[in-house]
PDB file of N, CA and C in Angstrom:
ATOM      1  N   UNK A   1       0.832  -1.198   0.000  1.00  0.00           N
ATOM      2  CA  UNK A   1       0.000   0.000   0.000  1.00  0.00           C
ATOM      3  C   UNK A   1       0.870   1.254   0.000  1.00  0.00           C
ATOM      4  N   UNK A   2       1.934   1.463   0.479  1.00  0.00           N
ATOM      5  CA  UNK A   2       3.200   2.351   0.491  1.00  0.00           C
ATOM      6  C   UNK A   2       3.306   2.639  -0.518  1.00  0.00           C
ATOM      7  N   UNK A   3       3.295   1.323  -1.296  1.00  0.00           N
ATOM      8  CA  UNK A   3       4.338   1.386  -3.013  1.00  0.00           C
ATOM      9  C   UNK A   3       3.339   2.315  -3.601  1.00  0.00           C
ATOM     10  N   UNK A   4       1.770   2.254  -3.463  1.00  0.00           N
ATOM     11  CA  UNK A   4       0.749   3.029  -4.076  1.00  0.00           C
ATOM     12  C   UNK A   4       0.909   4.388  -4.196  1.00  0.00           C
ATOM     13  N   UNK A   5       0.759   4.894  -2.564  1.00  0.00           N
ATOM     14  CA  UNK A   5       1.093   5.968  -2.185  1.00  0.00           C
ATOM     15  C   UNK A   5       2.062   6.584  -3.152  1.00  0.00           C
ATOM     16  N   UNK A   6       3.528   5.786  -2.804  1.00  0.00           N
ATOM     17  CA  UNK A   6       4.359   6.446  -3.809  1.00  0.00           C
ATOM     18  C   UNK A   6       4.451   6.848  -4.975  1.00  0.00           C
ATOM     19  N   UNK A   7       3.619   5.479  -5.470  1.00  0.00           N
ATOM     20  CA  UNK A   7       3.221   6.293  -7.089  1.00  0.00           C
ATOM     21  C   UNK A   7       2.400   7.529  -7.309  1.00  0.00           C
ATOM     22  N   UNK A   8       1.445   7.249  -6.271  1.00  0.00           N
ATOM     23  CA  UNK A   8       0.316   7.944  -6.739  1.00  0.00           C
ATOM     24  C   UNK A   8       1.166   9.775  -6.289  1.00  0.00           C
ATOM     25  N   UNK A   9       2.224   9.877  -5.228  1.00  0.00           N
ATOM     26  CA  UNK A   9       2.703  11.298  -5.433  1.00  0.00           C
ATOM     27  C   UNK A   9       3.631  11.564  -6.795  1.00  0.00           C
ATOM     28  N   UNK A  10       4.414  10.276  -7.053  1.00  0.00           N
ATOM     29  CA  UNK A  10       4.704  10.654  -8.217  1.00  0.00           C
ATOM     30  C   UNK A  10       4.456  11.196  -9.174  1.00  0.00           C
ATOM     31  N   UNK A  11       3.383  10.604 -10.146  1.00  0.00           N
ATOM     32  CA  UNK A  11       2.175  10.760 -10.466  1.00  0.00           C
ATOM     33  C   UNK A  11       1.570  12.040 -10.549  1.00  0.00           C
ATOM     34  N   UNK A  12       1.612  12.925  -9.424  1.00  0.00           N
ATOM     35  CA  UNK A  12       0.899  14.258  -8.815  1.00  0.00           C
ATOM     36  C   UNK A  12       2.093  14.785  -9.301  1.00  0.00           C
ATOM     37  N   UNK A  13       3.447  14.302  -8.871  1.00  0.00           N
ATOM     38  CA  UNK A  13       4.196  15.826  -9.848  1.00  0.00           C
ATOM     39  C   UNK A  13       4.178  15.211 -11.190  1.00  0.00           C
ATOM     40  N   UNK A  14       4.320  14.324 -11.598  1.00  0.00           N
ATOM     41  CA  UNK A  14       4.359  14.260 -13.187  1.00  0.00           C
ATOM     42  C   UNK A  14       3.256  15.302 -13.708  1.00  0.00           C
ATOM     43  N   UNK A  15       2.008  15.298 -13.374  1.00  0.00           N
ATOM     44  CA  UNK A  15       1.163  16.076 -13.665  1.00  0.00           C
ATOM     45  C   UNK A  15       1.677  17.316 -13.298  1.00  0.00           C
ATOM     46  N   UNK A  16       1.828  18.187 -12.530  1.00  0.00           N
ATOM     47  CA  UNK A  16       2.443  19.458 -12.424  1.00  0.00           C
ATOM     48  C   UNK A  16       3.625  19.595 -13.256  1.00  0.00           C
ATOM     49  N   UNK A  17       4.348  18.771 -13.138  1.00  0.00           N
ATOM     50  CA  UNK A  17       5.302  19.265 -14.745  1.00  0.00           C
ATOM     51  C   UNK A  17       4.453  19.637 -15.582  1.00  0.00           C
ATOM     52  N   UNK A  18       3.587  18.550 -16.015  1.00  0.00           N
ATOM     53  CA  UNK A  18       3.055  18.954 -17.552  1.00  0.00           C
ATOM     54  C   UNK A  18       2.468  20.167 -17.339  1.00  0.00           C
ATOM     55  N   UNK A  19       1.661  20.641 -16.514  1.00  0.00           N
ATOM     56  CA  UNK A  19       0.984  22.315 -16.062  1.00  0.00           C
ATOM     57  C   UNK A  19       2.143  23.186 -16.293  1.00  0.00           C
ATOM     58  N   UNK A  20       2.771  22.989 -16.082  1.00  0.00           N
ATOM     59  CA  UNK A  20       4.282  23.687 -15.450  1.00  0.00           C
ATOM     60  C   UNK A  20       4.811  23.560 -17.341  1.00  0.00           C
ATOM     61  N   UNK A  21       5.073  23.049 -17.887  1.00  0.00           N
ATOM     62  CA  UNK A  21       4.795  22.679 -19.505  1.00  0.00           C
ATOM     63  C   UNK A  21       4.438  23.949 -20.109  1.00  0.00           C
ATOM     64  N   UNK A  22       3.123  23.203 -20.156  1.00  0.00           N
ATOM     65  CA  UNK A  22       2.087  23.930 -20.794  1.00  0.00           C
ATOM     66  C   UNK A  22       1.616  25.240 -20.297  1.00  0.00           C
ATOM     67  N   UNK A  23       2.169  25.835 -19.630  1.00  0.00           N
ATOM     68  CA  UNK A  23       2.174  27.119 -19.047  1.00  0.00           C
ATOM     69  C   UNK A  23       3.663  28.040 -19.423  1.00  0.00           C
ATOM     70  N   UNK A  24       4.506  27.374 -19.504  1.00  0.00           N
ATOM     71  CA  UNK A  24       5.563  28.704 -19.523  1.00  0.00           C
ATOM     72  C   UNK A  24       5.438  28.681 -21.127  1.00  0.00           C
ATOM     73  N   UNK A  25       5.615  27.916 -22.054  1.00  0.00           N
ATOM     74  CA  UNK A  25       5.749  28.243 -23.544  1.00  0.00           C
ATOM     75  C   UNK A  25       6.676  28.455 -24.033  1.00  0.00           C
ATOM     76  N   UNK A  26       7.580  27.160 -23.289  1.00  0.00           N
ATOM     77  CA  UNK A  26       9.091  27.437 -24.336  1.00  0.00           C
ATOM     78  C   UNK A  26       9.206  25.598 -24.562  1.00  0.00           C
ATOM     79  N   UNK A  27      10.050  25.707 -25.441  1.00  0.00           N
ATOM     80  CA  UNK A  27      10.205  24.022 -25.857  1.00  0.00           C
ATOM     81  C   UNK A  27      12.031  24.074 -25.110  1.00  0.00           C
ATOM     82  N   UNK A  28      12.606  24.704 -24.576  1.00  0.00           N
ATOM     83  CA  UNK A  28      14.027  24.207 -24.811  1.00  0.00           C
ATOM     84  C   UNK A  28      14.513  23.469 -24.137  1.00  0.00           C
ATOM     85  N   UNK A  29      13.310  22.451 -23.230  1.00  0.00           N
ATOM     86  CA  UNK A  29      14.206  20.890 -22.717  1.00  0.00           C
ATOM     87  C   UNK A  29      14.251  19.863 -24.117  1.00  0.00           C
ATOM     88  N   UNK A  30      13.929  20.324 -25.215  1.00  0.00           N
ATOM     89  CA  UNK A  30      14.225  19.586 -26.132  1.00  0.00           C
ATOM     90  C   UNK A  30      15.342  19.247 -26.560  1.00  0.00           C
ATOM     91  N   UNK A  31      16.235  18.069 -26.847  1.00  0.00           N
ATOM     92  CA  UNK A  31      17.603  17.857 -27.255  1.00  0.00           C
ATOM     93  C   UNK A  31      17.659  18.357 -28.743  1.00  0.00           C
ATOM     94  N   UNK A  32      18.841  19.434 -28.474  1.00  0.00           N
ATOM     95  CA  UNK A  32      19.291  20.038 -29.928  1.00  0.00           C
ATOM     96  C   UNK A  32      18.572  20.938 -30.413  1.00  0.00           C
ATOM     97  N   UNK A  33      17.715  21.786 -29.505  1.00  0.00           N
ATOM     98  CA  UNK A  33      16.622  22.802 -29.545  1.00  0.00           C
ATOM     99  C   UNK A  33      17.474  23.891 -29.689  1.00  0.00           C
ATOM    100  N   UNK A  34      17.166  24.881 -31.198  1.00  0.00           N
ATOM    101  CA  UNK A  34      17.849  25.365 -31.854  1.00  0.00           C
ATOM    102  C   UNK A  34      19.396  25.601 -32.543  1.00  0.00           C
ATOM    103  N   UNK A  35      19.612  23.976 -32.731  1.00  0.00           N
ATOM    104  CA  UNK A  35      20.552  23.646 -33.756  1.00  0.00           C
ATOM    105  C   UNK A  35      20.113  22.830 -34.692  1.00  0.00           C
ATOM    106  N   UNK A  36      18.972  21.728 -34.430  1.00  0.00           N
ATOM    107  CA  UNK A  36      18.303  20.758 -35.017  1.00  0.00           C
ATOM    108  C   UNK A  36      17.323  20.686 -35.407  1.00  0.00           C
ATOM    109  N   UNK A  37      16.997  21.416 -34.055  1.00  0.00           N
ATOM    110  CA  UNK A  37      14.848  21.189 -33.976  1.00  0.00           C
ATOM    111  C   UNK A  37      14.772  22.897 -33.765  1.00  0.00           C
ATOM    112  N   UNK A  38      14.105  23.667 -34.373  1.00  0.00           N
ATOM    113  CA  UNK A  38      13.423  25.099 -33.917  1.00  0.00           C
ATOM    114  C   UNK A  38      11.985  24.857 -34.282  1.00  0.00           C
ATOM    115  N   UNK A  39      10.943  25.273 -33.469  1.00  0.00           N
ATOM    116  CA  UNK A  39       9.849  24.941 -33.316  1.00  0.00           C
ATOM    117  C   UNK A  39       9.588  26.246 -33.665  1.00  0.00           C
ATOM    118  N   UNK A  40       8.424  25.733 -34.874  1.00  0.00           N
ATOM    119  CA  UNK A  40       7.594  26.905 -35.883  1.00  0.00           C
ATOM    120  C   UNK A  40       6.775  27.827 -34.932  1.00  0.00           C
ATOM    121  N   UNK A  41       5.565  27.194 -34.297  1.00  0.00           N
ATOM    122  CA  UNK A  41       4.790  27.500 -33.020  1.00  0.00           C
ATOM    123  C   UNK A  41       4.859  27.078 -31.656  1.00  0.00           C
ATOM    124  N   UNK A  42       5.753  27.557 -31.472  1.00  0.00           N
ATOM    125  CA  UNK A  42       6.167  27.100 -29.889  1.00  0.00           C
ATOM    126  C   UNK A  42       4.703  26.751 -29.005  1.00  0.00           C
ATOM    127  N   UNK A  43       4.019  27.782 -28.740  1.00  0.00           N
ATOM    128  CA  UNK A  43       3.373  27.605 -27.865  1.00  0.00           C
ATOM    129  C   UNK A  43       2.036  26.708 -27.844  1.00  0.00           C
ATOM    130  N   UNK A  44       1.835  26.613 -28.842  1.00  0.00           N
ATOM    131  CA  UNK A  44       1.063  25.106 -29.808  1.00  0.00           C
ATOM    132  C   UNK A  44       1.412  23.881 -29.161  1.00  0.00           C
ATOM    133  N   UNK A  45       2.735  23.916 -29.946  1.00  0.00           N
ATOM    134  CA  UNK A  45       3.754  22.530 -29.629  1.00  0.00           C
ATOM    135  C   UNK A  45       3.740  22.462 -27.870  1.00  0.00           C
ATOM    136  N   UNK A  46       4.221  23.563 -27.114  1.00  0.00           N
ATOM    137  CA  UNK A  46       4.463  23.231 -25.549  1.00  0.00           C
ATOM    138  C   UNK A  46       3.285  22.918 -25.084  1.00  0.00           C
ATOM    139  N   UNK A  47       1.843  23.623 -25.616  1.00  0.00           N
ATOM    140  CA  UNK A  47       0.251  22.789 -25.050  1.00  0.00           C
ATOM    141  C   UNK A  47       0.234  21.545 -25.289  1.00  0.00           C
ATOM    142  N   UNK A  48       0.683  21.053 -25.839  1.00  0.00           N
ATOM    143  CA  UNK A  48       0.483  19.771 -26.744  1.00  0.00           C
ATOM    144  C   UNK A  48       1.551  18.730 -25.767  1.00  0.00           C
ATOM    145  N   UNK A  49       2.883  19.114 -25.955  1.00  0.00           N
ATOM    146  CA  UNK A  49       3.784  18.260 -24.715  1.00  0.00           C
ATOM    147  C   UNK A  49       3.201  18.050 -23.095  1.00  0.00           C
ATOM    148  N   UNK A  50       2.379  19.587 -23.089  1.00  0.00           N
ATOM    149  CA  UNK A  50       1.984  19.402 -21.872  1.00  0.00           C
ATOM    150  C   UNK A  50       0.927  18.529 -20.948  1.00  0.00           C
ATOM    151  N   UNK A  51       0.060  18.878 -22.555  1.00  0.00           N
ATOM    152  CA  UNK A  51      -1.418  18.112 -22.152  1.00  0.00           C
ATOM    153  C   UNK A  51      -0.257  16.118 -22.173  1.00  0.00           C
ATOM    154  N   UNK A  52       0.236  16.013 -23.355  1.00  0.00           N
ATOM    155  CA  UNK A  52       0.576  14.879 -23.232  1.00  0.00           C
ATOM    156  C   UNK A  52       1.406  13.848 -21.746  1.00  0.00           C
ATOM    157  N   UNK A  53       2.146  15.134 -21.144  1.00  0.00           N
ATOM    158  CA  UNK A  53       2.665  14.647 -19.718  1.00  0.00           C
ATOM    159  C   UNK A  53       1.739  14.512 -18.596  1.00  0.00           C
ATOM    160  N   UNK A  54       0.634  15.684 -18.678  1.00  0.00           N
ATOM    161  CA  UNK A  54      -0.423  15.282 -18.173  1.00  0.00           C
ATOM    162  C   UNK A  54      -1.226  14.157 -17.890  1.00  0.00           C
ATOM    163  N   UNK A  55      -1.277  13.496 -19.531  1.00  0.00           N
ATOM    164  CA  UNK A  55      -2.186  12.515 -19.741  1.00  0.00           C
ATOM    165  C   UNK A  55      -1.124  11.275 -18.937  1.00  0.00           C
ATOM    166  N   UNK A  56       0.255  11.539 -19.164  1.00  0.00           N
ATOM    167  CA  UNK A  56       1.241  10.355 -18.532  1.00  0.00           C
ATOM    168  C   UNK A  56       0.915  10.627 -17.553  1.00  0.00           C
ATOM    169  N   UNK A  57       0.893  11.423 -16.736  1.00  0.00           N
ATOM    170  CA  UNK A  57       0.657  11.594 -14.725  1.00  0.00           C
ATOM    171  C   UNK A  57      -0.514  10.851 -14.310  1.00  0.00           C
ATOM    172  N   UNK A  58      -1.723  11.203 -15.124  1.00  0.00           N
ATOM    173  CA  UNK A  58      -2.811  10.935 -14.628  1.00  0.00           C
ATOM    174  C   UNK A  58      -2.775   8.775 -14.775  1.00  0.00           C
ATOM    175  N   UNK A  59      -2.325   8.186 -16.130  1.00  0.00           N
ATOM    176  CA  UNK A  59      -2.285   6.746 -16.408  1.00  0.00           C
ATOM    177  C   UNK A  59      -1.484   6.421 -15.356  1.00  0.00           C
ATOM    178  N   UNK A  60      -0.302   7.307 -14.675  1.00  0.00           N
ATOM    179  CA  UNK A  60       0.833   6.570 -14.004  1.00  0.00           C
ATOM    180  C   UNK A  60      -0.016   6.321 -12.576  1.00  0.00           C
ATOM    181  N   UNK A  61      -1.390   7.524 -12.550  1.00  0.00           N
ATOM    182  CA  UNK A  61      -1.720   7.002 -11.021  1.00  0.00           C
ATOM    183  C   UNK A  61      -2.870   6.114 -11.125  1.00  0.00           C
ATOM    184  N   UNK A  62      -3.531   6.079 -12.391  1.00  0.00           N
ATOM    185  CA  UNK A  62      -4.484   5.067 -12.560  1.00  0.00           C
ATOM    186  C   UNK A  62      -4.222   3.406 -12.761  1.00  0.00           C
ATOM    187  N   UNK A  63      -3.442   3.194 -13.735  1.00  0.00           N
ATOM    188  CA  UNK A  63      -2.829   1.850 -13.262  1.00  0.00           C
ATOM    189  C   UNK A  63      -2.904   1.363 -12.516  1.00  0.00           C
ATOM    190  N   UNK A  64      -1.898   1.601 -11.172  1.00  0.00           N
ATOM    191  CA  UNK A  64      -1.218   0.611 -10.372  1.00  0.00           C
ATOM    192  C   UNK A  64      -2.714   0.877  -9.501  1.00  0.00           C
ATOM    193  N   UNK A  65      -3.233   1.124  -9.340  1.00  0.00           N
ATOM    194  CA  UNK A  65      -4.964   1.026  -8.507  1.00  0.00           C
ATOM    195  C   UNK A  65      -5.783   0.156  -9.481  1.00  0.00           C
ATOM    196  N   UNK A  66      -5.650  -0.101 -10.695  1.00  0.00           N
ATOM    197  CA  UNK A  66      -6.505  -0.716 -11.645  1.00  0.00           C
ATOM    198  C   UNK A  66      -5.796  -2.397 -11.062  1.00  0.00           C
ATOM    199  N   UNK A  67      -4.468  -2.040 -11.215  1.00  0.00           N
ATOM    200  CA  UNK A  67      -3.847  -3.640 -11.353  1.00  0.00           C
ATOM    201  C   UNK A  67      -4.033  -4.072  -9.746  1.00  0.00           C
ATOM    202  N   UNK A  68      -4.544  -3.451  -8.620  1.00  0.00           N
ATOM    203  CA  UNK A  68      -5.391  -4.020  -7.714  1.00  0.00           C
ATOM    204  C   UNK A  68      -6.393  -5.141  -7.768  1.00  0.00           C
ATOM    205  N   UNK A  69      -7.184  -5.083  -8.990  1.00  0.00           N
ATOM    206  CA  UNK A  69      -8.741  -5.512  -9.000  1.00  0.00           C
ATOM    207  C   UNK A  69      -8.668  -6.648 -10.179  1.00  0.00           C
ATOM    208  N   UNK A  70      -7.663  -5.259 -11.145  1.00  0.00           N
ATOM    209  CA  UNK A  70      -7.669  -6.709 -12.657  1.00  0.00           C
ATOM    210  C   UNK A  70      -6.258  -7.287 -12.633  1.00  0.00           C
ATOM    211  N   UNK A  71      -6.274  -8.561 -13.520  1.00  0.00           N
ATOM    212  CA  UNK A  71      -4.536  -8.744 -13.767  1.00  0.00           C
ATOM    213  C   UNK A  71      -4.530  -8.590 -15.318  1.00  0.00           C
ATOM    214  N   UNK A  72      -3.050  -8.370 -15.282  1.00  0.00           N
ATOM    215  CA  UNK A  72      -2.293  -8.066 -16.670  1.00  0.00           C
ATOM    216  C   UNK A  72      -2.596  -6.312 -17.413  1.00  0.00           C
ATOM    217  N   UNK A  73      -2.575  -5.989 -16.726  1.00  0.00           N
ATOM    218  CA  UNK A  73      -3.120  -4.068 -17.399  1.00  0.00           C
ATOM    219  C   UNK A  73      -1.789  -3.966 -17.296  1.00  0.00           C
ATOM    220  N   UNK A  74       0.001  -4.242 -16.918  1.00  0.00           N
ATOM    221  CA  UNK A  74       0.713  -3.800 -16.860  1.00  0.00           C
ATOM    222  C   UNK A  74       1.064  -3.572 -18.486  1.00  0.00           C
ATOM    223  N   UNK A  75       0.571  -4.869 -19.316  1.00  0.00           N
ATOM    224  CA  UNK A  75       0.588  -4.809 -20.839  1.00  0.00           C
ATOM    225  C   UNK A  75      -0.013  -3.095 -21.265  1.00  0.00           C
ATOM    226  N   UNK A  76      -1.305  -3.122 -21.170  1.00  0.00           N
ATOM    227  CA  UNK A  76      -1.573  -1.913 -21.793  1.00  0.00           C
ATOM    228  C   UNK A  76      -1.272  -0.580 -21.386  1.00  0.00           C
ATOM    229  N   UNK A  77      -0.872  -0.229 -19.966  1.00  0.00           N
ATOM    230  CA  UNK A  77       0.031   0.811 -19.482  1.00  0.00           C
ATOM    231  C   UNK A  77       1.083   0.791 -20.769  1.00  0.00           C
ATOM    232  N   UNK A  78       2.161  -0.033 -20.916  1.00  0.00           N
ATOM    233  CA  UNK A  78       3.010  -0.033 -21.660  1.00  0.00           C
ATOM    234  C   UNK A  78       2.357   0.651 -23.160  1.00  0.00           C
ATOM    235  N   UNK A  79       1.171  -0.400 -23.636  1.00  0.00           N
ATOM    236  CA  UNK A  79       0.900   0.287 -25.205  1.00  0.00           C
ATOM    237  C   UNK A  79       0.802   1.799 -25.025  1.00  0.00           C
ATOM    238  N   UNK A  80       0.057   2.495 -23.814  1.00  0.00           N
ATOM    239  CA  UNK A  80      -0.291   3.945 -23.433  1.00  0.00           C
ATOM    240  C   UNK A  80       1.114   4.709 -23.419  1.00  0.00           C
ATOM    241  N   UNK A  81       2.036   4.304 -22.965  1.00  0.00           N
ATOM    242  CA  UNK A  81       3.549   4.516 -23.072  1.00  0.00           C
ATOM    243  C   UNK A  81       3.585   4.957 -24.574  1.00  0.00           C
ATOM    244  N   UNK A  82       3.767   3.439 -25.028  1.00  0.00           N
ATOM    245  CA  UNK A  82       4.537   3.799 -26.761  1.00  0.00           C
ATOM    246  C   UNK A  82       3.343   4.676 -27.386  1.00  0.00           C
ATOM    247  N   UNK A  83       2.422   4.789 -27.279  1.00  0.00           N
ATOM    248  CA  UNK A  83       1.146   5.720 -27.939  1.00  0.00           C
ATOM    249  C   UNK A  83       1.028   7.161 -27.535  1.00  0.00           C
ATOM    250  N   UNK A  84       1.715   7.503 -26.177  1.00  0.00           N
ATOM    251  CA  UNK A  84       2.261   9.161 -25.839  1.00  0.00           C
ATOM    252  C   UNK A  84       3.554   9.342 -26.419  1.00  0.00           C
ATOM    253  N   UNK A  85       4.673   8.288 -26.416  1.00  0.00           N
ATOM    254  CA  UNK A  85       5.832   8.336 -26.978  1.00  0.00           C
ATOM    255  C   UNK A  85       5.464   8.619 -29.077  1.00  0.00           C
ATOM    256  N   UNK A  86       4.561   8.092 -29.504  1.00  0.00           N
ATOM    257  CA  UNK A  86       4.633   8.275 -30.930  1.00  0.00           C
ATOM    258  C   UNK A  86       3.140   9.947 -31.474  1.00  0.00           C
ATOM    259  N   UNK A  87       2.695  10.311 -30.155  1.00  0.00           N
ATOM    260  CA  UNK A  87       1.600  10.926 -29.924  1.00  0.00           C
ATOM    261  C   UNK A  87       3.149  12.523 -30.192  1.00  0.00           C
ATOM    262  N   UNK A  88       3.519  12.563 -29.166  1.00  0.00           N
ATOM    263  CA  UNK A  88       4.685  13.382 -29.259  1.00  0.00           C
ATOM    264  C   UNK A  88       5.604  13.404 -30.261  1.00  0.00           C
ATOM    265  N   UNK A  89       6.164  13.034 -31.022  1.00  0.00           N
ATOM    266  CA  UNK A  89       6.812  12.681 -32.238  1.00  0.00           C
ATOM    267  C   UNK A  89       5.546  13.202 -33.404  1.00  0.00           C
ATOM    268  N   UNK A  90       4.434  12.874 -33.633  1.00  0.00           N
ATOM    269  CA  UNK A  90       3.409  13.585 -34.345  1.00  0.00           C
ATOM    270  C   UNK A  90       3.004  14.796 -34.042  1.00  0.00           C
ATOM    271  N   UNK A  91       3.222  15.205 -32.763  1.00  0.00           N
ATOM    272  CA  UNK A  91       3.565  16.883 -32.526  1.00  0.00           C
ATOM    273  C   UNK A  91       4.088  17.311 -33.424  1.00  0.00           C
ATOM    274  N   UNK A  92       5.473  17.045 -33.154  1.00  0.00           N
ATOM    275  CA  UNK A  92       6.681  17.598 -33.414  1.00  0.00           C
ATOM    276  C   UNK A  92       6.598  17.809 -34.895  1.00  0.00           C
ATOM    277  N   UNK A  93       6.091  16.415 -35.854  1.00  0.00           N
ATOM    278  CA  UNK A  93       6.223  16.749 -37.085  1.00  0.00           C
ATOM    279  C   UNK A  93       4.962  17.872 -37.348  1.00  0.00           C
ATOM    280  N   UNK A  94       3.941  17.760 -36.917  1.00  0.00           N
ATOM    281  CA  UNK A  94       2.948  18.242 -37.270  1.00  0.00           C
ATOM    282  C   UNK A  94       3.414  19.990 -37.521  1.00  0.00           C
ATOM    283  N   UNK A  95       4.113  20.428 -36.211  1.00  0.00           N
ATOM    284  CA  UNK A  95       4.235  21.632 -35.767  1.00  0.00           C
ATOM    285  C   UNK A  95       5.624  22.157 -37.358  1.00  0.00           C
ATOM    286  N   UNK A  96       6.265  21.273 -37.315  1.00  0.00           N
ATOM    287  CA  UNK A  96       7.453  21.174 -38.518  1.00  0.00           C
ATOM    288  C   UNK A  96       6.449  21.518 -39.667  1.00  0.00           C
ATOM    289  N   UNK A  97       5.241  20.192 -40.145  1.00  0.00           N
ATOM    290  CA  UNK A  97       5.015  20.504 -41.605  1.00  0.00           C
ATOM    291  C   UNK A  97       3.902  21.544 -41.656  1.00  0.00           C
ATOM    292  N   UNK A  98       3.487  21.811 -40.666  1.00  0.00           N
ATOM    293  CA  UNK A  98       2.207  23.011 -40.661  1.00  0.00           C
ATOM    294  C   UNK A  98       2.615  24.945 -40.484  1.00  0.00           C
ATOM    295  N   UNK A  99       4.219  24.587 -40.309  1.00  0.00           N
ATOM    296  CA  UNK A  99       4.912  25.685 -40.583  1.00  0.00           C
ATOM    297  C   UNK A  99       5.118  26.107 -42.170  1.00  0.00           C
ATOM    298  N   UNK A 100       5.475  25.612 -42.948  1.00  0.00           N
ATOM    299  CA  UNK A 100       6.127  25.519 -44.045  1.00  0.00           C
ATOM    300  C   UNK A 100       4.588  25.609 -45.109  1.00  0.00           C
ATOM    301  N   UNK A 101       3.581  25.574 -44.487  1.00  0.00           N
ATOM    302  CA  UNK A 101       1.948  25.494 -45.338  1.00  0.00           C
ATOM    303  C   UNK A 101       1.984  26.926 -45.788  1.00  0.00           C
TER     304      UNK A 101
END
């Protein structure tokens, strides 16, 4: 029940990052952010990272309370993983090819 707890504060700041995100409106924890990557609409793109860390805070505290009741959800946590991981990457291009329109 500890281990819960722990997640579940985790969890609570993961979500305040993403607020914390999606509130200041800069991208430059990005690797190679303005040598590689310069973001067309920043503040587009940082709503978008933000809501997405969000959505990670909130799964990271729903889970491990789900996998209480059901078994095997550790599988689809994971797909929710790679689906914010490729969710973000479609940002990124989006914000890239909707510049250049």
């Amino acid at each position: 029940m500890l281990k819960l707890l722990f997640v579940c504060l985790v969890s609570c700041f993961i979500i305040y990052i993403g607020k914390r995100v999606w509130k200041e409106g800069s991208t430059n924890f990005i690797a190679g952010y303005g040598k590689t990557f310069t973001p067309r609409n920043e503040k587009q793109l940082t709503k978008g990272f933000g809501l997405v860390i969000m959505l990670f805070g909130f799964e990271t505290m729903i889970f491990p309370i789900l996998s209480l009741f059901f078994e095997g959800v550790g599988f689809y946590y994971g797909l929710l993983i790679a689906l914010n991981f490729f969710i973000i990457l479609g940002l990124m291009i989006k914000d890239q090819v909707q510049g250049e329109a």
